[in-house]
PDB file of N, CA and C in Angstrom:
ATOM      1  N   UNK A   1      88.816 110.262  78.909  1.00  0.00           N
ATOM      2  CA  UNK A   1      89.521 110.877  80.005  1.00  0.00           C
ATOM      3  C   UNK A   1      90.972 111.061  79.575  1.00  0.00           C
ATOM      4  N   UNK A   2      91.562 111.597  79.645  1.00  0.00           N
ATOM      5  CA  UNK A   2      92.859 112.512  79.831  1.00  0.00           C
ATOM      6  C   UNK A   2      93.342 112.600  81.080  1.00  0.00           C
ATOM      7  N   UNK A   3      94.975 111.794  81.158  1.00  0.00           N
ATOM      8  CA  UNK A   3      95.904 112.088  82.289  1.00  0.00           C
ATOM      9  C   UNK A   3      97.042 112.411  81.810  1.00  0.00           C
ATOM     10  N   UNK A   4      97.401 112.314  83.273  1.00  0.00           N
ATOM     11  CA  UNK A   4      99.061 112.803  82.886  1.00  0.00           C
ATOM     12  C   UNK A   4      99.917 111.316  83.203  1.00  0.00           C
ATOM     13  N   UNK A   5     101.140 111.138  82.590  1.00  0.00           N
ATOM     14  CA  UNK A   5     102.127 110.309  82.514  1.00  0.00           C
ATOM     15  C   UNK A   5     102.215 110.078  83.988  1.00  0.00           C
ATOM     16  N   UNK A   6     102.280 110.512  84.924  1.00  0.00           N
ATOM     17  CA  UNK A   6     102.889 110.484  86.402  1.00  0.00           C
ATOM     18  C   UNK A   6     101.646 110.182  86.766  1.00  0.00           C
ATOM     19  N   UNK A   7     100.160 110.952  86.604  1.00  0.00           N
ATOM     20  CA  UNK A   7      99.196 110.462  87.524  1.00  0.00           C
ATOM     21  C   UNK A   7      98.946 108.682  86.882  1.00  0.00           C
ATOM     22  N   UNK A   8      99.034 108.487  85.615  1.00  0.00           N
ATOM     23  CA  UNK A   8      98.582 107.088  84.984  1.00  0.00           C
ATOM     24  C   UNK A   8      99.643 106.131  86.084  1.00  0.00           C
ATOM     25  N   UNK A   9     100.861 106.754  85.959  1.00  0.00           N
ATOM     26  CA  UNK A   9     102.293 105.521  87.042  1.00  0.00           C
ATOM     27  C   UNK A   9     101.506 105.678  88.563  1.00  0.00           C
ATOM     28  N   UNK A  10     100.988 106.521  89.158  1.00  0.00           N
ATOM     29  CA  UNK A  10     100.440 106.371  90.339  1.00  0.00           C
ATOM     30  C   UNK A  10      99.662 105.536  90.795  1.00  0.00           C
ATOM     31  N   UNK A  11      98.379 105.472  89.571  1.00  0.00           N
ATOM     32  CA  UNK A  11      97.189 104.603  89.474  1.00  0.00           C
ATOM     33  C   UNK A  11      96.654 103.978  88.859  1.00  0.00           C
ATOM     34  N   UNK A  12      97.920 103.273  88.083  1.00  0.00           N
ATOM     35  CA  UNK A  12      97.936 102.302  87.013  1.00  0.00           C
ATOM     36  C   UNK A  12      96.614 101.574  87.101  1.00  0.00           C
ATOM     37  N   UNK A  13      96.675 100.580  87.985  1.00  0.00           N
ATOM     38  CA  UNK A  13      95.870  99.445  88.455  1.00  0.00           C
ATOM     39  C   UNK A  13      94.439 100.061  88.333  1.00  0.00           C
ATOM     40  N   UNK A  14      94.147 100.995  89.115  1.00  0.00           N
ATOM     41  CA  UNK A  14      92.766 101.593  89.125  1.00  0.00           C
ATOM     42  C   UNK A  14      92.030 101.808  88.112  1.00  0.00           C
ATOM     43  N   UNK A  15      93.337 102.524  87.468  1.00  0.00           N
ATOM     44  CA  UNK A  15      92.733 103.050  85.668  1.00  0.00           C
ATOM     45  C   UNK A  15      92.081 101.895  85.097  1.00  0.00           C
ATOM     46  N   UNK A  16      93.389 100.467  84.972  1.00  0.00           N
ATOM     47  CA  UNK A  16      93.517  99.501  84.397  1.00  0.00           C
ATOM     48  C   UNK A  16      91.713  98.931  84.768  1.00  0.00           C
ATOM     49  N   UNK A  17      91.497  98.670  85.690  1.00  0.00           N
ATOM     50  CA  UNK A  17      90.360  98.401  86.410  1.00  0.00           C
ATOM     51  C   UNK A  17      88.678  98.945  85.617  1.00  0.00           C
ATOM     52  N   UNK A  18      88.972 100.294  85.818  1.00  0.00           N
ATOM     53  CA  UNK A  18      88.215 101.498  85.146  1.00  0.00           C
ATOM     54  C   UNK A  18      87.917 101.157  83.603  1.00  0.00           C
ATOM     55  N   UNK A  19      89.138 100.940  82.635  1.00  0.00           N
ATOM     56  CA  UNK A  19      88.828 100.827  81.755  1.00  0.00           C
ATOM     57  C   UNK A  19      88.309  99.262  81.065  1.00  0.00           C
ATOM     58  N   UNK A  20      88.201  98.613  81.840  1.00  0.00           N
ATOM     59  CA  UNK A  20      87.592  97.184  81.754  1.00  0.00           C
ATOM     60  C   UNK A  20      86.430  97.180  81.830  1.00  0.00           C
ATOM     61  N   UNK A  21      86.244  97.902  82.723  1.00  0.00           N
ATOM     62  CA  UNK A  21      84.630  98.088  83.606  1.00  0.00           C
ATOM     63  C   UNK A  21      83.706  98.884  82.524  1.00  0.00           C
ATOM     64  N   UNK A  22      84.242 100.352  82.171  1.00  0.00           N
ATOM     65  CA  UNK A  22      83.286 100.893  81.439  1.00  0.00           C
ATOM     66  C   UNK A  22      83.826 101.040  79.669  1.00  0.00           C
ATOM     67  N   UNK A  23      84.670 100.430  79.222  1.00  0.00           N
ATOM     68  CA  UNK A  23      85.238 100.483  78.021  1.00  0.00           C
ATOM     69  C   UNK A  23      85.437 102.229  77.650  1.00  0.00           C
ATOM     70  N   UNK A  24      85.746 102.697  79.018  1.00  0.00           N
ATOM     71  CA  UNK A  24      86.321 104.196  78.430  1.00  0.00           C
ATOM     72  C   UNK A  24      87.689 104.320  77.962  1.00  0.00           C
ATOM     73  N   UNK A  25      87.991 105.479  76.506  1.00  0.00           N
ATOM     74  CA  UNK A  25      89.299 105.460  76.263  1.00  0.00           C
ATOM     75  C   UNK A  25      89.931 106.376  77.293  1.00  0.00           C
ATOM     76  N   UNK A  26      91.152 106.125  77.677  1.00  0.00           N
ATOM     77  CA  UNK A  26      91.911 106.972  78.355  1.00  0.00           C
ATOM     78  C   UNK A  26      93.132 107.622  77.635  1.00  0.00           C
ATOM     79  N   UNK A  27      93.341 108.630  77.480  1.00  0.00           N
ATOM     80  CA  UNK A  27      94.285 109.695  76.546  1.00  0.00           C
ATOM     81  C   UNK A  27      95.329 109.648  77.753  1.00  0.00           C
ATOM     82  N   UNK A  28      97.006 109.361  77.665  1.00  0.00           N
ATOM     83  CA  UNK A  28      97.974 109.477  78.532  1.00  0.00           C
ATOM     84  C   UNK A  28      99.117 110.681  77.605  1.00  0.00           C
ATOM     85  N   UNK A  29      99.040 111.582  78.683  1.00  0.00           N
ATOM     86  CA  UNK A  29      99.814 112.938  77.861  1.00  0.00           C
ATOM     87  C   UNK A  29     101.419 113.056  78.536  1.00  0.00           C
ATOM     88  N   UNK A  30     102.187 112.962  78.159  1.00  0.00           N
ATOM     89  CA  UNK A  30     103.545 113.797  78.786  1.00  0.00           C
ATOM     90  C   UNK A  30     103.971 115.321  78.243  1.00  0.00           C
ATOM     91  N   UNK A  31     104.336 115.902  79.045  1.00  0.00           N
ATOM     92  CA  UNK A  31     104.857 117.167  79.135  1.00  0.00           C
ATOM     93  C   UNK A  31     103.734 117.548  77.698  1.00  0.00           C
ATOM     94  N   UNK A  32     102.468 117.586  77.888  1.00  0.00           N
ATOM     95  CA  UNK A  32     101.577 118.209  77.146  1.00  0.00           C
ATOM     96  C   UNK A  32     101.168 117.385  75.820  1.00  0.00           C
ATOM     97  N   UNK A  33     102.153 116.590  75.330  1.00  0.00           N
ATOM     98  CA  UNK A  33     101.736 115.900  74.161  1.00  0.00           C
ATOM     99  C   UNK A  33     100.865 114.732  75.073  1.00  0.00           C
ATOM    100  N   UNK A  34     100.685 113.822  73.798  1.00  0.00           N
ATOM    101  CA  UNK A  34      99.752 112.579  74.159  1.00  0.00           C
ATOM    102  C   UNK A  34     100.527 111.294  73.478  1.00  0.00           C
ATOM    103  N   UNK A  35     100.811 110.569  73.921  1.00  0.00           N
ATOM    104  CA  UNK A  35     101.645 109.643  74.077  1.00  0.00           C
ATOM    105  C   UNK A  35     101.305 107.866  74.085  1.00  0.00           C
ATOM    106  N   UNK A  36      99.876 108.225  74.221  1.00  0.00           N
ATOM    107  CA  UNK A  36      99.419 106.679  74.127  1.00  0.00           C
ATOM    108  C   UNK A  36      98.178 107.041  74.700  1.00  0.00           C
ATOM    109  N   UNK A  37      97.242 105.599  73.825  1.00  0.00           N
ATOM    110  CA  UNK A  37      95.782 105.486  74.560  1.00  0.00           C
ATOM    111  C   UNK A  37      95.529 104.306  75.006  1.00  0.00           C
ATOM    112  N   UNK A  38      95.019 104.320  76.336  1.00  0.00           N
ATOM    113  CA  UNK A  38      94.630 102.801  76.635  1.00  0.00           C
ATOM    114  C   UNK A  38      93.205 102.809  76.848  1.00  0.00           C
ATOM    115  N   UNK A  39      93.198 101.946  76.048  1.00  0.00           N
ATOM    116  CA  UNK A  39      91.509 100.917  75.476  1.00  0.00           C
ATOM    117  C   UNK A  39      91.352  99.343  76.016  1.00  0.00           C
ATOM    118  N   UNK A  40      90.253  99.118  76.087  1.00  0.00           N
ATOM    119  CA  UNK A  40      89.955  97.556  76.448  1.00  0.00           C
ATOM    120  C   UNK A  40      90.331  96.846  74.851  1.00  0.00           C
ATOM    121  N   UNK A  41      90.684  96.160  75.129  1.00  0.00           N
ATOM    122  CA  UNK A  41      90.660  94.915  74.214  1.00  0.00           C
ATOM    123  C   UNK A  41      89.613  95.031  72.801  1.00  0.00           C
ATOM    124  N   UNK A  42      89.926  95.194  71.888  1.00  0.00           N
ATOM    125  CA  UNK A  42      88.882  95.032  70.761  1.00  0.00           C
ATOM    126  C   UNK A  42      88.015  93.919  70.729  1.00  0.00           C
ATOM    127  N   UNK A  43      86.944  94.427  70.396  1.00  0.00           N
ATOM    128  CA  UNK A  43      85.891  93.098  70.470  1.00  0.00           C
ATOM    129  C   UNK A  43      85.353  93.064  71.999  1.00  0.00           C
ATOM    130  N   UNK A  44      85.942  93.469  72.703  1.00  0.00           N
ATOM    131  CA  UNK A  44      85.454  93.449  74.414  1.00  0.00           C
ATOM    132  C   UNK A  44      84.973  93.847  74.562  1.00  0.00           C
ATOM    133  N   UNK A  45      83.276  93.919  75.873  1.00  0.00           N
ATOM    134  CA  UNK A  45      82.418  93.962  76.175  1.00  0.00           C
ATOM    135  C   UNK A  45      83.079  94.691  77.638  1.00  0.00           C
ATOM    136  N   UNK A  46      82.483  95.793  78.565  1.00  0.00           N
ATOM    137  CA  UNK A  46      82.524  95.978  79.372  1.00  0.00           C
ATOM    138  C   UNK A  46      81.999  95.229  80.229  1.00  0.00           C
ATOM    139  N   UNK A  47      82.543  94.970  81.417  1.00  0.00           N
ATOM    140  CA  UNK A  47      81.633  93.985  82.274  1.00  0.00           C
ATOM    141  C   UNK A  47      80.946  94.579  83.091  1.00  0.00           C
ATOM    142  N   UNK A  48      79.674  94.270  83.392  1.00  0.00           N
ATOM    143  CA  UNK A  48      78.441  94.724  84.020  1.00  0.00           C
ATOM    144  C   UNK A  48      78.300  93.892  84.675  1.00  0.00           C
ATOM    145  N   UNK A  49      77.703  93.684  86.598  1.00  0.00           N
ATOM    146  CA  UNK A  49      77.181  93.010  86.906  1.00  0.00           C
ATOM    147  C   UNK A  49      76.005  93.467  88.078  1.00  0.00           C
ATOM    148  N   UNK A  50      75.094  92.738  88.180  1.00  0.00           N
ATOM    149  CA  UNK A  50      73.962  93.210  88.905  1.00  0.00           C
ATOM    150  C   UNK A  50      72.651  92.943  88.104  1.00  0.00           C
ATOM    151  N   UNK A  51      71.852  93.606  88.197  1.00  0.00           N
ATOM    152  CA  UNK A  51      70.076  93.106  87.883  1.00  0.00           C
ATOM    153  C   UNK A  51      70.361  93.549  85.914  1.00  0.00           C
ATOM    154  N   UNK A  52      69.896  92.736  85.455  1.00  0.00           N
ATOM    155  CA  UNK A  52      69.937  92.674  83.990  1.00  0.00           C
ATOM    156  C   UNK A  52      71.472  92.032  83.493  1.00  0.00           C
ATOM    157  N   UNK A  53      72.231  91.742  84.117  1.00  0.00           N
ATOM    158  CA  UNK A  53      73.399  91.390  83.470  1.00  0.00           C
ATOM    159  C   UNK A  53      73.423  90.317  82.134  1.00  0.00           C
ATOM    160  N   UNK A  54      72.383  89.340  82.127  1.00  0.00           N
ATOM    161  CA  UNK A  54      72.140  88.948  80.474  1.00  0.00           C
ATOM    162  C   UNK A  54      71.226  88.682  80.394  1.00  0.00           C
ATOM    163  N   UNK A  55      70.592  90.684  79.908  1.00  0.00           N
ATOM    164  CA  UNK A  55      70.140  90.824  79.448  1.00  0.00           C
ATOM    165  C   UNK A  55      70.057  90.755  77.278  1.00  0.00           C
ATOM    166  N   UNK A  56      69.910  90.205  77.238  1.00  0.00           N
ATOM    167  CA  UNK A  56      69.792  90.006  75.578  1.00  0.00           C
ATOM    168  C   UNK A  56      70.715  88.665  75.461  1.00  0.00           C
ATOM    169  N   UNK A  57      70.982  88.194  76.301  1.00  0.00           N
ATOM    170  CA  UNK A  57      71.881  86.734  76.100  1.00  0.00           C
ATOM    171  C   UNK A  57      70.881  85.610  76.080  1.00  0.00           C
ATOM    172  N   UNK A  58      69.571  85.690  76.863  1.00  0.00           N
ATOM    173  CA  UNK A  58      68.847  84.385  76.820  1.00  0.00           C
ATOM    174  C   UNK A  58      67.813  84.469  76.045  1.00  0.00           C
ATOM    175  N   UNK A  59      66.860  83.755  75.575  1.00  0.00           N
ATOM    176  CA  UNK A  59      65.236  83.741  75.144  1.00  0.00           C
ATOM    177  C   UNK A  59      64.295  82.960  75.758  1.00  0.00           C
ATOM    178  N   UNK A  60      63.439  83.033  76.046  1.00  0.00           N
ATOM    179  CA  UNK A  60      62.696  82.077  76.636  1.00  0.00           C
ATOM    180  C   UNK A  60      61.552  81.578  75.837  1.00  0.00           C
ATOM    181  N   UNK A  61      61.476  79.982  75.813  1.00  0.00           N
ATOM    182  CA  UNK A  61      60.365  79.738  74.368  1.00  0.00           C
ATOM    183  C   UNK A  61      59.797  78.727  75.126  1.00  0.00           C
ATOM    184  N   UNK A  62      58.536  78.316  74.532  1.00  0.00           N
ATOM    185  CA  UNK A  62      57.349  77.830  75.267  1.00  0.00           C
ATOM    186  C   UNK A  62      56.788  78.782  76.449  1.00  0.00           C
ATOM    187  N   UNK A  63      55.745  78.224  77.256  1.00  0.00           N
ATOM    188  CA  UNK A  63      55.122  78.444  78.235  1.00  0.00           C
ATOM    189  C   UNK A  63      55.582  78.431  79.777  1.00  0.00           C
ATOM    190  N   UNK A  64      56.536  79.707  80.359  1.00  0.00           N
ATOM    191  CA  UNK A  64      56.908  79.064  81.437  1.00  0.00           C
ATOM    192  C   UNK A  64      55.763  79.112  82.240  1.00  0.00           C
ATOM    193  N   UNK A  65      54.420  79.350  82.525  1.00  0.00           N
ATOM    194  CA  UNK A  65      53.996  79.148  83.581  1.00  0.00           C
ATOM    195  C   UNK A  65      52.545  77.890  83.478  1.00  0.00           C
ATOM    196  N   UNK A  66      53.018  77.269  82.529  1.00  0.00           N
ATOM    197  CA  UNK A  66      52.191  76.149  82.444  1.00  0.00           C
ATOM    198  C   UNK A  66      52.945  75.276  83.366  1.00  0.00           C
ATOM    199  N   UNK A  67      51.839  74.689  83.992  1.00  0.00           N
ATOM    200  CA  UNK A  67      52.145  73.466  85.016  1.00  0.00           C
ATOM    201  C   UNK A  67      52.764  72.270  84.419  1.00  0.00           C
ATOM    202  N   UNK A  68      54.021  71.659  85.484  1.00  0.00           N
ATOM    203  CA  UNK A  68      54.866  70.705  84.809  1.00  0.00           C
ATOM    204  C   UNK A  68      53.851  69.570  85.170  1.00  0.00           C
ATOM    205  N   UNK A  69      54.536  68.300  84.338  1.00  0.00           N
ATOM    206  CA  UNK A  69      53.971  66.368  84.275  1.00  0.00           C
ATOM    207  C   UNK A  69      55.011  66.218  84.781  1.00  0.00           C
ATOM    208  N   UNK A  70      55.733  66.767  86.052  1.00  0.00           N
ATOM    209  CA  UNK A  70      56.456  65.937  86.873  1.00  0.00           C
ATOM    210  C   UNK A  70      56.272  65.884  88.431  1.00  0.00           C
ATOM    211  N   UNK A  71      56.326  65.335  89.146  1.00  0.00           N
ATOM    212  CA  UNK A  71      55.560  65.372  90.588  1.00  0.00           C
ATOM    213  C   UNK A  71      57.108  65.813  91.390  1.00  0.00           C
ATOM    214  N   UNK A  72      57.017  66.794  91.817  1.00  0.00           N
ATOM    215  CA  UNK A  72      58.471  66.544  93.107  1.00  0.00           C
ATOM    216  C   UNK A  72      58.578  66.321  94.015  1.00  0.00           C
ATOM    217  N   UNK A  73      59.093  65.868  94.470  1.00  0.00           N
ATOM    218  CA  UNK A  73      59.729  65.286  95.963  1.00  0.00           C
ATOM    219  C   UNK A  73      59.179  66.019  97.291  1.00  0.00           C
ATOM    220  N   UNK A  74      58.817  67.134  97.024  1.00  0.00           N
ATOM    221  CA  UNK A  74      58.283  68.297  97.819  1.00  0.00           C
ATOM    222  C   UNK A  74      56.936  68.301  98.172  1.00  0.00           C
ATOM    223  N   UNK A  75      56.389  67.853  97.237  1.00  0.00           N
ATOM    224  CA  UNK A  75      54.876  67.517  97.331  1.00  0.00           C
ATOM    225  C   UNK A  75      54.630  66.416  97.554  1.00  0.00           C
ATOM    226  N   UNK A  76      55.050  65.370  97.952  1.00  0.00           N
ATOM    227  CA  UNK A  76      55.155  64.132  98.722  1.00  0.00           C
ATOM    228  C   UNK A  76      54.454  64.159  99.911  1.00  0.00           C
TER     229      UNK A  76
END
């Protein structure tokens, strides 16, 4: 995305926000040139949250739906 110097001072925060969220670069232009880019953090991950959020972070090993050798409190 591409702004202008005055719209980036308007909606700093939002942008700032924006580009955390989806690791988009943002191009900041004055009087037609381009003047700076703001990027997330190198090495940074956009943050996602909702259904799949770690996804590829866990594994699951053994059998989860084998019955446990522990009795709970519930079934009392």
């Amino acid at each position: 995305m591409t702004i202008t110097a005055t719209e980036f001072k308007a909606k700093c925060l939002e942008i700032l926000d924006q580009v955390n969220r989806t690791g988009e670069v943002v191009t900041i232009t004055k009087r037609g040139h381009v003047v700076a880019e703001l990027r997330a953090p190198f090495g940074s991950k956009p943050v996602h949250f909702g259904p799949g959020i770690a996804k590829g972070e866990m594994t699951i090993t053994g059998d989860i739906m084998a019955p446990l050798d522990v009795e709970w409190d519930a079934l009392k």
